[in-house]
Protein backbone atom coordinates (compact mmCIF):
# COMPACT_ATOMS: atom_id res chain seq x y z
CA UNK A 1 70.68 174.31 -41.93
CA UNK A 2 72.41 171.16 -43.08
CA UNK A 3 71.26 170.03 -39.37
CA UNK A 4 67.79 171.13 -39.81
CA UNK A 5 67.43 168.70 -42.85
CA UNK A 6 69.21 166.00 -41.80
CA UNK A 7 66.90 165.68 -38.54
CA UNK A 8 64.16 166.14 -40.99
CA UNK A 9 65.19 163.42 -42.96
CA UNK A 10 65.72 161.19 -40.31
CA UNK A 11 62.28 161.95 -38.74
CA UNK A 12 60.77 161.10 -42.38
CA UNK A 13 62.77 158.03 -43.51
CA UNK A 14 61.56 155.81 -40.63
CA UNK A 15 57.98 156.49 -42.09
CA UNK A 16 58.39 156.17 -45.38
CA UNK A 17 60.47 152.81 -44.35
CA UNK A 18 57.64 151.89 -41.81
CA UNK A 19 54.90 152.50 -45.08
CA UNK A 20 56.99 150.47 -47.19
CA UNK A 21 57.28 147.90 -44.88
CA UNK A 22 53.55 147.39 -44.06
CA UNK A 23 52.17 144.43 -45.22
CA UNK A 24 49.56 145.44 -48.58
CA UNK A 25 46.01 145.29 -48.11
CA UNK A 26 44.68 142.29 -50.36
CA UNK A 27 42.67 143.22 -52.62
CA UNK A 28 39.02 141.97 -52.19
CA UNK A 29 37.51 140.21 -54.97
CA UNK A 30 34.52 141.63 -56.46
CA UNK A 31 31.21 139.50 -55.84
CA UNK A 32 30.40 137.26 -58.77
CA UNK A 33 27.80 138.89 -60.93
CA UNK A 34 25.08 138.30 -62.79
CA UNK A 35 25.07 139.50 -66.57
CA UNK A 36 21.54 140.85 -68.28
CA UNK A 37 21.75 141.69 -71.82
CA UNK A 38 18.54 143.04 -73.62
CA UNK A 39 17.97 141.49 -76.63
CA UNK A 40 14.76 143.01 -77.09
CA UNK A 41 13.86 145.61 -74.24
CA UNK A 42 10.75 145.46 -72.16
CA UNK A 43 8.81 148.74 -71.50
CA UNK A 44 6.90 147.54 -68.91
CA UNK A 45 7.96 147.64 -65.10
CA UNK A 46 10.43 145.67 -63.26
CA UNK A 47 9.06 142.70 -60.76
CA UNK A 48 10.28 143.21 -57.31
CA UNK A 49 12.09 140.56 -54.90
CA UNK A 50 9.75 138.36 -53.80
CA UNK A 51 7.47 138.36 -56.43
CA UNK A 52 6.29 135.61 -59.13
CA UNK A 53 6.92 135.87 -62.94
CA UNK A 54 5.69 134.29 -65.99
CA UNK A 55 8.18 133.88 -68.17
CA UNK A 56 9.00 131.35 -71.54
CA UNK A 57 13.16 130.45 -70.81
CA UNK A 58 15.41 128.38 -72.38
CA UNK A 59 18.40 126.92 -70.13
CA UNK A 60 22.21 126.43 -71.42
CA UNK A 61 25.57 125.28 -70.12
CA UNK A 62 27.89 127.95 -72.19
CA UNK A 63 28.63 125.16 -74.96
CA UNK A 64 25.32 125.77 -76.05
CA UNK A 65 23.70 122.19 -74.48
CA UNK A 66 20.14 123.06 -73.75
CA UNK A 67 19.09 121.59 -70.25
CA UNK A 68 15.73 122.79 -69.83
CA UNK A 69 13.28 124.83 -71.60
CA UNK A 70 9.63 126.20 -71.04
CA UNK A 71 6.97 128.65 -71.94
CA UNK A 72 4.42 130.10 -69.74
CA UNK A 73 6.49 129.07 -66.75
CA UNK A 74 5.34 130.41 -63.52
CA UNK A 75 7.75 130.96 -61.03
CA UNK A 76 8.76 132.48 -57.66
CA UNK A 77 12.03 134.49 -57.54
CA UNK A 78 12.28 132.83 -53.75
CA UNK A 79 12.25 129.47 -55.79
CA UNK A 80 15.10 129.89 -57.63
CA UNK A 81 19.07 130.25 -57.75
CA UNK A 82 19.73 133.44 -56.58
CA UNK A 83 21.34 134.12 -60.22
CA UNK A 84 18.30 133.41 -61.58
CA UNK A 85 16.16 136.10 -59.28
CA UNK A 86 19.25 138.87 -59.68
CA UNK A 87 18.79 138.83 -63.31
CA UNK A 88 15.06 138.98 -63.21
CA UNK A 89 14.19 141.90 -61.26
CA UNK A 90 16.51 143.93 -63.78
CA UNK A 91 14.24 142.64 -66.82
CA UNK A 92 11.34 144.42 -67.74
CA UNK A 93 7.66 143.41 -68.71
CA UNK A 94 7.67 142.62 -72.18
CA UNK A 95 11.39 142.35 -73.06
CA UNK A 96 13.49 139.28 -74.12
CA UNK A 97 16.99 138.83 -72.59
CA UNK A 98 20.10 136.76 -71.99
CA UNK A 99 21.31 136.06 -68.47
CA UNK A 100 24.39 134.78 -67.68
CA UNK A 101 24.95 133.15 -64.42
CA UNK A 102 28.50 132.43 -63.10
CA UNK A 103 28.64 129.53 -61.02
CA UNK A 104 28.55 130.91 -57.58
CA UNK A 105 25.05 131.80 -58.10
CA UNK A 106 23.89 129.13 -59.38
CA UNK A 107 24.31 125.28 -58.61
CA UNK A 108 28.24 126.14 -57.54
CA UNK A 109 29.72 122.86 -56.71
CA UNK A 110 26.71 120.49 -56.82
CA UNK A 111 25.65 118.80 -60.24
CA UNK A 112 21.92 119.03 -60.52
CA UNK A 113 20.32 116.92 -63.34
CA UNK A 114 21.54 117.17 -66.50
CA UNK A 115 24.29 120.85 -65.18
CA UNK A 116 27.91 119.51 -64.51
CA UNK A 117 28.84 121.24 -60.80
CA UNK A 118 30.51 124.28 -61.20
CA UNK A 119 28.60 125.12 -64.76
CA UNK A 120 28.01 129.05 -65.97
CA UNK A 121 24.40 129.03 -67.01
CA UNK A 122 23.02 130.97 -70.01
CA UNK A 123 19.12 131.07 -70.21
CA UNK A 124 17.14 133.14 -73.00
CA UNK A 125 13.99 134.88 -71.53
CA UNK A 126 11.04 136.36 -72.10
CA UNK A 127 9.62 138.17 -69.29
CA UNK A 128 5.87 137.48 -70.10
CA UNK A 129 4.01 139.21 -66.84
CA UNK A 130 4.60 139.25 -62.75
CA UNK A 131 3.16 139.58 -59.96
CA UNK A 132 3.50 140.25 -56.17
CA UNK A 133 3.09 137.30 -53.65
CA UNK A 134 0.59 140.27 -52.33
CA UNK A 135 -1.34 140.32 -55.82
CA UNK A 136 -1.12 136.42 -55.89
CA UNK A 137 -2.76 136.06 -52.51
CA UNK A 138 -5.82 138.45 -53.71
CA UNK A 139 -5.83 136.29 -56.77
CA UNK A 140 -6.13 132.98 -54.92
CA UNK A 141 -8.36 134.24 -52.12
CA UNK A 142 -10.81 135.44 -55.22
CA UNK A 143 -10.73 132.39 -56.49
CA UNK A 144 -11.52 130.60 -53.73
CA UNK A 145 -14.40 132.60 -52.91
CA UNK A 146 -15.63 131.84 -56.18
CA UNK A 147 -15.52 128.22 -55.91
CA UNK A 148 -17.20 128.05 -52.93
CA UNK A 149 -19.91 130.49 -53.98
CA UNK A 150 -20.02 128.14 -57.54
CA UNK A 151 -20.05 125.02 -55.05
CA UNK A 152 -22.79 126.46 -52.48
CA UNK A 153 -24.63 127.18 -56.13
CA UNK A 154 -24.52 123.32 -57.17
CA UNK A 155 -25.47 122.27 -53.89
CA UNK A 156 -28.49 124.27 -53.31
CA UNK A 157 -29.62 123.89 -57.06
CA UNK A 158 -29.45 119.98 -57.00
CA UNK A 159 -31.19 119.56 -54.07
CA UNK A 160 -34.89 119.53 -54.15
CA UNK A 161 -36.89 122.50 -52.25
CA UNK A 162 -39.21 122.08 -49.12
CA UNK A 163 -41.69 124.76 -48.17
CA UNK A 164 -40.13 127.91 -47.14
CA UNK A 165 -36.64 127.16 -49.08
CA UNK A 166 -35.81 124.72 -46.97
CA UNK A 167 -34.62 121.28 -48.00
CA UNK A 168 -37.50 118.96 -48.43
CA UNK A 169 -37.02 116.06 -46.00
């Protein structure tokens, strides 16, 4: 019996020695993250990647320095940090909130204007309206017919008639 273990125990302790031994797995490091916080909840929908919002914002470093502010601000979430666009599609129509962005989403290591490199950003917003760039392309192409129609309108009006319609010569 005492042979049975001992064999037993020297079959396991190489293992458990060999398991100790092996070198430990770092530990990855989460992706930096983005942080919404509803101050006033939105009850409208979400705006998807790629798509354009109207928004009023107000831009801070975290010491409370404004760098930029604006209302009625259209913008395209492919225009922007990619903090910026990660905290916007979790918004909602119609609802105010802070973002924080960490630095690796932002400007990271560059300085850009008045934002020190390497700056956490805090903007205020209020997600006014959005749209997709598929909405905003029926939008422009409506408009466009319109001005041409208005313009076709202004040109055949301020020119003088012949017989028949045509332009008198």
């Amino acid at each position: 019996m005492k042979s049975a273990l001992a064999a037993l125990l020297m079959v396991a302790a190489p293992s458990a020695a060999v398991a100790q031994a092996a070198p430990a797995v770092p530990a990855t490091p989460a992706a930096p993250q983005v942080k919404v916080e509803p101050i006033t909840p939105g009850t409208g929908g979400k705006p998807p990647a790629h798509s354009y919002v109207l928004i009023n914002y107000k831009g801070m470093l975290t010491d409370g320095t404004v760098f930029d502010q604006n209302e009625h601000m259209p913008m395209a979430l492919d225009e922007v940090v990619p903090g910026f666009a990660q905290g916007l599609v979790q918004m909602e129509r119609g609802g105010r909130y802070r973002l924080t962005i960490p630095p690796e989403l932002g400007y990271g290591a560059e300085a850009s204007g008045p934002i020190p490199a390497n700056s956490t950003l805090v903007f205020e917003i209020d997600l006014l309206d959005f749209k997709t760039a598929e909405e905003i392309q029926a939008m422009m192409a409506q408009m466009q017919a319109q001005a041409q129609a208005q313009a076709q309108a202004q040109a055949q009006a301020g020119q003088p008639q012949g017989e028949a319609g045509k332009p008198a010569q």
